[in-house]
N, C-alpha and C. Protein backbone atom coordinates (compact mmCIF):
# COMPACT_ATOMS: atom_id res chain seq x y z
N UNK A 1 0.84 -1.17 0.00
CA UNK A 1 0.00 0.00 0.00
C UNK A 1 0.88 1.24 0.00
N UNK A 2 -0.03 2.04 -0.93
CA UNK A 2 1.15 3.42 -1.27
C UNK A 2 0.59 4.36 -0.54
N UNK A 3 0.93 5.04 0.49
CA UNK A 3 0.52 6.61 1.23
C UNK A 3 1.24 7.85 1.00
N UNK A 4 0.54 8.81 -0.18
CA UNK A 4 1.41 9.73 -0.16
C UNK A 4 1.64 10.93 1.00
N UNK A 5 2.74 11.42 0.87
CA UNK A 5 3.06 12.21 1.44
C UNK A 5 2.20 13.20 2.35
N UNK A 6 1.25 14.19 1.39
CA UNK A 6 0.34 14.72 1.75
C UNK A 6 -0.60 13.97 2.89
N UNK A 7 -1.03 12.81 2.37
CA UNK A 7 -2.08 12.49 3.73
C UNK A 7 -0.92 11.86 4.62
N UNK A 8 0.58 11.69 4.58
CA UNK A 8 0.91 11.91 5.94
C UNK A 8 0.96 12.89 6.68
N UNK A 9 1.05 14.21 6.30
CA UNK A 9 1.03 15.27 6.42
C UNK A 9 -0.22 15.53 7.47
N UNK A 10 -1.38 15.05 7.47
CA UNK A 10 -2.54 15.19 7.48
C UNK A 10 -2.41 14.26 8.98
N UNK A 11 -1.33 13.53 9.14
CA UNK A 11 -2.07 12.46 10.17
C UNK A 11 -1.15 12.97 11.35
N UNK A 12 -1.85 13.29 12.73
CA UNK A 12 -0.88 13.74 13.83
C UNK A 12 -1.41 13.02 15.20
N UNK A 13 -0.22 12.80 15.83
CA UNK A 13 -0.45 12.20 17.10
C UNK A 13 -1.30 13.21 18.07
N UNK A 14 -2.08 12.47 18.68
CA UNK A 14 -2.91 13.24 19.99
C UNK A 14 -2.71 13.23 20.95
N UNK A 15 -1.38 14.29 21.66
CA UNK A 15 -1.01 14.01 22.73
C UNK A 15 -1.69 15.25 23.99
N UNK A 16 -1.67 14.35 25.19
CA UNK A 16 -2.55 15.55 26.20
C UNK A 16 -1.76 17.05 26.16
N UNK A 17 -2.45 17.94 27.27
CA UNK A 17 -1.71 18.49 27.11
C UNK A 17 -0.65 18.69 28.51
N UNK A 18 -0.86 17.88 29.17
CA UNK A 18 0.17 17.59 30.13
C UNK A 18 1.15 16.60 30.15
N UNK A 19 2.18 16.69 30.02
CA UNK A 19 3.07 15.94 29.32
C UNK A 19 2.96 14.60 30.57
N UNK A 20 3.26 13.65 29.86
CA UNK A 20 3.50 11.95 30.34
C UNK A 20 1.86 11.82 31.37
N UNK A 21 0.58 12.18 30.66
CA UNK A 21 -0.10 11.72 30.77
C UNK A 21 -0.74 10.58 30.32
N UNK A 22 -1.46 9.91 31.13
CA UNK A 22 -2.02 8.60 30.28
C UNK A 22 -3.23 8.94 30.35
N UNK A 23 -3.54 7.83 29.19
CA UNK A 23 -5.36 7.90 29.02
C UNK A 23 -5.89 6.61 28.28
N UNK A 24 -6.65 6.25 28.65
CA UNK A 24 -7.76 5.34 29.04
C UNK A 24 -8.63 4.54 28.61
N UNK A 25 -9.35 4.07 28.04
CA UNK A 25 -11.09 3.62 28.08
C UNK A 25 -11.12 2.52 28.65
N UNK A 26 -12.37 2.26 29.92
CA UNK A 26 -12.92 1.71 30.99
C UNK A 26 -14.56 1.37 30.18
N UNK A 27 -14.03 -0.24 29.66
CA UNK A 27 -15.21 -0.76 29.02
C UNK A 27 -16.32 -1.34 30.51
N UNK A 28 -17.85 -1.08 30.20
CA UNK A 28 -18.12 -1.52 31.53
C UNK A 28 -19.71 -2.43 30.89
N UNK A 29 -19.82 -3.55 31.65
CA UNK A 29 -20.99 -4.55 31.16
C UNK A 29 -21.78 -3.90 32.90
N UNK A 30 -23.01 -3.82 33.03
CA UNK A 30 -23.52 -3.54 33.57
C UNK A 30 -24.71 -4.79 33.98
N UNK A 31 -25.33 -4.82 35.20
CA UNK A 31 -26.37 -5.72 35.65
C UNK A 31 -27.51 -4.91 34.92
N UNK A 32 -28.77 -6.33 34.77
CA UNK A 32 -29.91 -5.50 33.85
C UNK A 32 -30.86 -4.09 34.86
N UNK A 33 -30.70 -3.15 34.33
CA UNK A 33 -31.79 -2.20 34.63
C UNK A 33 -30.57 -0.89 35.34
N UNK A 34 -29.31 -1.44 35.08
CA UNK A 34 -28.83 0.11 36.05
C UNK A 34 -27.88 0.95 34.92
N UNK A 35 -27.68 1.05 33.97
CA UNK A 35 -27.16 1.91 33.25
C UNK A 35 -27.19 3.36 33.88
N UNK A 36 -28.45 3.56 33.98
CA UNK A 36 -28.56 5.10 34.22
C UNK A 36 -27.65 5.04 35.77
N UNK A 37 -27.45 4.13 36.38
CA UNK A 37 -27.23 4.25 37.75
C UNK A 37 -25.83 4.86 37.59
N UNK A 38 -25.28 3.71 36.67
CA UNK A 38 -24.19 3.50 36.62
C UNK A 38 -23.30 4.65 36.64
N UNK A 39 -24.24 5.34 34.88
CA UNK A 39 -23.56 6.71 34.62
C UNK A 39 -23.72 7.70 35.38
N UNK A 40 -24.76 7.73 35.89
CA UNK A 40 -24.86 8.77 37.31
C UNK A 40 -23.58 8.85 37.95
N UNK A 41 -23.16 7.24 38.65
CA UNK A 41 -22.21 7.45 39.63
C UNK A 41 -20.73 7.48 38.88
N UNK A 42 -20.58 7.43 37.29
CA UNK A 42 -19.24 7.30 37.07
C UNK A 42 -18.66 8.80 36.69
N UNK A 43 -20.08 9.62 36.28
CA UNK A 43 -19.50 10.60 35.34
C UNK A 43 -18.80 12.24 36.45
N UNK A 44 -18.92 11.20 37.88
CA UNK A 44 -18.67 12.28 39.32
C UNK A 44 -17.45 12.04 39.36
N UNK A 45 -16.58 11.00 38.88
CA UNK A 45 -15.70 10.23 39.49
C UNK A 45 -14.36 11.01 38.89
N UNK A 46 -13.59 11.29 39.79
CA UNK A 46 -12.28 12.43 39.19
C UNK A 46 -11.43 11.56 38.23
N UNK A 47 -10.69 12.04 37.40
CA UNK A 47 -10.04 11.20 36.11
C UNK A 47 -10.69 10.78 35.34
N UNK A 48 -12.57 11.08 35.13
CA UNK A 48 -13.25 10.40 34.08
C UNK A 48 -13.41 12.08 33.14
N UNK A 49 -12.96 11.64 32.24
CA UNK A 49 -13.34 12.70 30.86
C UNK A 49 -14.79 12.81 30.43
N UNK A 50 -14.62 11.68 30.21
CA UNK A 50 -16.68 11.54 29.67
C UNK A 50 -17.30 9.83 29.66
N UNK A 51 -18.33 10.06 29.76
CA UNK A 51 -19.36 9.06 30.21
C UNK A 51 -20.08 8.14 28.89
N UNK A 52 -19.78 7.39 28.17
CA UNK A 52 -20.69 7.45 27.26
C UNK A 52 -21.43 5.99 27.41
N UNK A 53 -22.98 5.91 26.56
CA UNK A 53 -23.89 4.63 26.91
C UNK A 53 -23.89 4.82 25.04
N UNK A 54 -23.33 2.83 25.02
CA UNK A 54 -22.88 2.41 23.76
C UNK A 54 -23.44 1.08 23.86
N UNK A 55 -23.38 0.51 22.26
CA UNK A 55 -23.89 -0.48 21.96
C UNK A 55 -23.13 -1.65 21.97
N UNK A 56 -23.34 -3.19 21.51
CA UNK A 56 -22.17 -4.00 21.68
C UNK A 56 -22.62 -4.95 23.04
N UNK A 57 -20.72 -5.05 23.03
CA UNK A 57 -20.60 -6.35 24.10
C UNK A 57 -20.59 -5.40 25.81
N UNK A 58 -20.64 -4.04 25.37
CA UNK A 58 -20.74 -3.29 26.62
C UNK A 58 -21.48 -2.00 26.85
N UNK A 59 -21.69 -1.70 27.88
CA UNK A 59 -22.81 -1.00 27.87
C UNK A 59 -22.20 0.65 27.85
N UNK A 60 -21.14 0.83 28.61
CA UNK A 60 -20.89 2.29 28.92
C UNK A 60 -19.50 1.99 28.90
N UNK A 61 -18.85 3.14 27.85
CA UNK A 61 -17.30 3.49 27.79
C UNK A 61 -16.92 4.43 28.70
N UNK A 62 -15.92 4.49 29.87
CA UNK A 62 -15.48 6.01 29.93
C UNK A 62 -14.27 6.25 29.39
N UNK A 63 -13.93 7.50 29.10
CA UNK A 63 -12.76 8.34 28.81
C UNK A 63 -12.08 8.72 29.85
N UNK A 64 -10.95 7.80 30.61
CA UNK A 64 -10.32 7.94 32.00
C UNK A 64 -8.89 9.11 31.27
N UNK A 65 -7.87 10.17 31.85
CA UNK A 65 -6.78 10.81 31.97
C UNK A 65 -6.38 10.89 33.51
N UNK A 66 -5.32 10.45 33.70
CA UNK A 66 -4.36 10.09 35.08
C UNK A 66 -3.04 10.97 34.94
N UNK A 67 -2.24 11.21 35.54
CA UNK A 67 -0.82 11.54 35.40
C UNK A 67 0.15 9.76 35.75
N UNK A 68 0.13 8.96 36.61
CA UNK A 68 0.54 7.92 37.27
C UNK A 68 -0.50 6.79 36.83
N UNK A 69 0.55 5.51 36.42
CA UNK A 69 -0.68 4.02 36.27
C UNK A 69 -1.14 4.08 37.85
N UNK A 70 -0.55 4.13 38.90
CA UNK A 70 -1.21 3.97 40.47
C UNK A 70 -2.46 4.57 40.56
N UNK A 71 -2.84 5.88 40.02
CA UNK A 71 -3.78 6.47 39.66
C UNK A 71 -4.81 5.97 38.44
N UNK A 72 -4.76 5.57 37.74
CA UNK A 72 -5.03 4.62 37.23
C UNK A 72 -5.79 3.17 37.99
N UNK A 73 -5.05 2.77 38.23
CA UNK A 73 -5.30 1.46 38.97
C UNK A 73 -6.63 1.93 40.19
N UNK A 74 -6.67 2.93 40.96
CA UNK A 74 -7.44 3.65 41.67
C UNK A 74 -8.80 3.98 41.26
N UNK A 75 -8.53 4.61 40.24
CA UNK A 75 -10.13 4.87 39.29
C UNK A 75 -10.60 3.77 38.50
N UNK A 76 -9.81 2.54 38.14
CA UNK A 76 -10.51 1.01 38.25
C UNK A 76 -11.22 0.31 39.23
N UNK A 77 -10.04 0.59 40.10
CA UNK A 77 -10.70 -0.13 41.84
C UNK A 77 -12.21 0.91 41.72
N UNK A 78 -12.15 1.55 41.89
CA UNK A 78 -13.43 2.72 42.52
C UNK A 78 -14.19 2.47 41.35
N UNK A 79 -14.44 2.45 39.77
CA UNK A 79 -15.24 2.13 39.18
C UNK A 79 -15.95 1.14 39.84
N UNK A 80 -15.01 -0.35 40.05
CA UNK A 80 -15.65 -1.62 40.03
C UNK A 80 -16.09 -1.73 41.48
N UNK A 81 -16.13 -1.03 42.11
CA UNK A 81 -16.93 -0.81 43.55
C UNK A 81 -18.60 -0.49 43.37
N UNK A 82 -18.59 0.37 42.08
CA UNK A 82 -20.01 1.00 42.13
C UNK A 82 -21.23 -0.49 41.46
N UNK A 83 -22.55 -0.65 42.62
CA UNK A 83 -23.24 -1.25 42.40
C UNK A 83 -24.27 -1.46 41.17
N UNK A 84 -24.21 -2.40 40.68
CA UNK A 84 -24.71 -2.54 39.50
C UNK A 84 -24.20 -2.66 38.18
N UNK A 85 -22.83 -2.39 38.14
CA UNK A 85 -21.40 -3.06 37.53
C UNK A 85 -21.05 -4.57 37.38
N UNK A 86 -21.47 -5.28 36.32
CA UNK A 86 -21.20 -6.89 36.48
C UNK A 86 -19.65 -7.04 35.83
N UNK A 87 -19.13 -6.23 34.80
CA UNK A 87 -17.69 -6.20 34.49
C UNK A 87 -16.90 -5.09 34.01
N UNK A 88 -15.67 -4.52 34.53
CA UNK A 88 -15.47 -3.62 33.75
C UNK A 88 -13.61 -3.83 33.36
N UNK A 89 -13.51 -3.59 32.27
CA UNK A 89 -12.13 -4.15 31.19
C UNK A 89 -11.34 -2.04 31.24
N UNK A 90 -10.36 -1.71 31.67
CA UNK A 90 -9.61 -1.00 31.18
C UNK A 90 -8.86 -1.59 30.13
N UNK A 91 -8.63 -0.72 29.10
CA UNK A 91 -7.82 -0.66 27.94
C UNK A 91 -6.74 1.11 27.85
N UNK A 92 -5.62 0.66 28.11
CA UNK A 92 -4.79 2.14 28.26
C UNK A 92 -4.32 2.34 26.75
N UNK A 93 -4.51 3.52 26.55
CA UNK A 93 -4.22 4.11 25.04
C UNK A 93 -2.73 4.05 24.42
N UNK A 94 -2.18 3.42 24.47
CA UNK A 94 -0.93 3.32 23.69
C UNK A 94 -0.16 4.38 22.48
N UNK A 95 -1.35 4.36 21.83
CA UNK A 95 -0.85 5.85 20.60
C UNK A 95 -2.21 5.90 20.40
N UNK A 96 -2.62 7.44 20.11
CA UNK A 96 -3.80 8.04 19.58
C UNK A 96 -3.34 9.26 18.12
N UNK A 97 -4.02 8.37 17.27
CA UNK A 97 -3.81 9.35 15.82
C UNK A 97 -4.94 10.02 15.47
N UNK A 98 -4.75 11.11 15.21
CA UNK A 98 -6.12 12.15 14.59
C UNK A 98 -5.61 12.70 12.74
N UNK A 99 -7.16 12.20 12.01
CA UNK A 99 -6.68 12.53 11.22
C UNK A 99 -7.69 13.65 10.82
């Protein structure tokens, strides 16, 4: 596959704007009937960016930003505390491209 120049041009990394930040998405399967609960109690929760209710194998994504994985690890624990949560999968962002 040939990519010219130009649309590399076009393609840039998305980095925060605090340097050696990490960031996130906190896939979450929920028990039947609490979605709304859920997002109620996640979208309070410090280090969550945004809240979203999605389709699929899960019910609600959040958009977690930390400075430290310990921090990190913290706003997992405390997600999977809140009632009505049957699973929730972090996935940490490795590279983010915007085109």
């Amino acid at each position: 596959m040939h990519i010219e120049s130009s649309s590399l041009e076009k393609i840039a990394l998305h980095t925060s704007n605090d340097a050696g930040s990490i960031n996130a998405y906190v896939f979450i399967q929920t028990r039947c009937g609490n979605i709304e609960k859920v997002v109620s109690e996640t979208k309070n929760i410090k280090h969550v960016l945004s809240t979203e209710i999605i389709s699929g194998n899960y019910d609600v994504v959040l958009r977690v930003n930390v400075h430290q994985l310990e921090d990190l690890y913290r706003v997992s624990e405390r997600i999977k505390m809140i009632s009505g949560i049957h699973q929730a999968i972090t996935h940490i962002i490795e590279k983010e491209i915007v085109s």
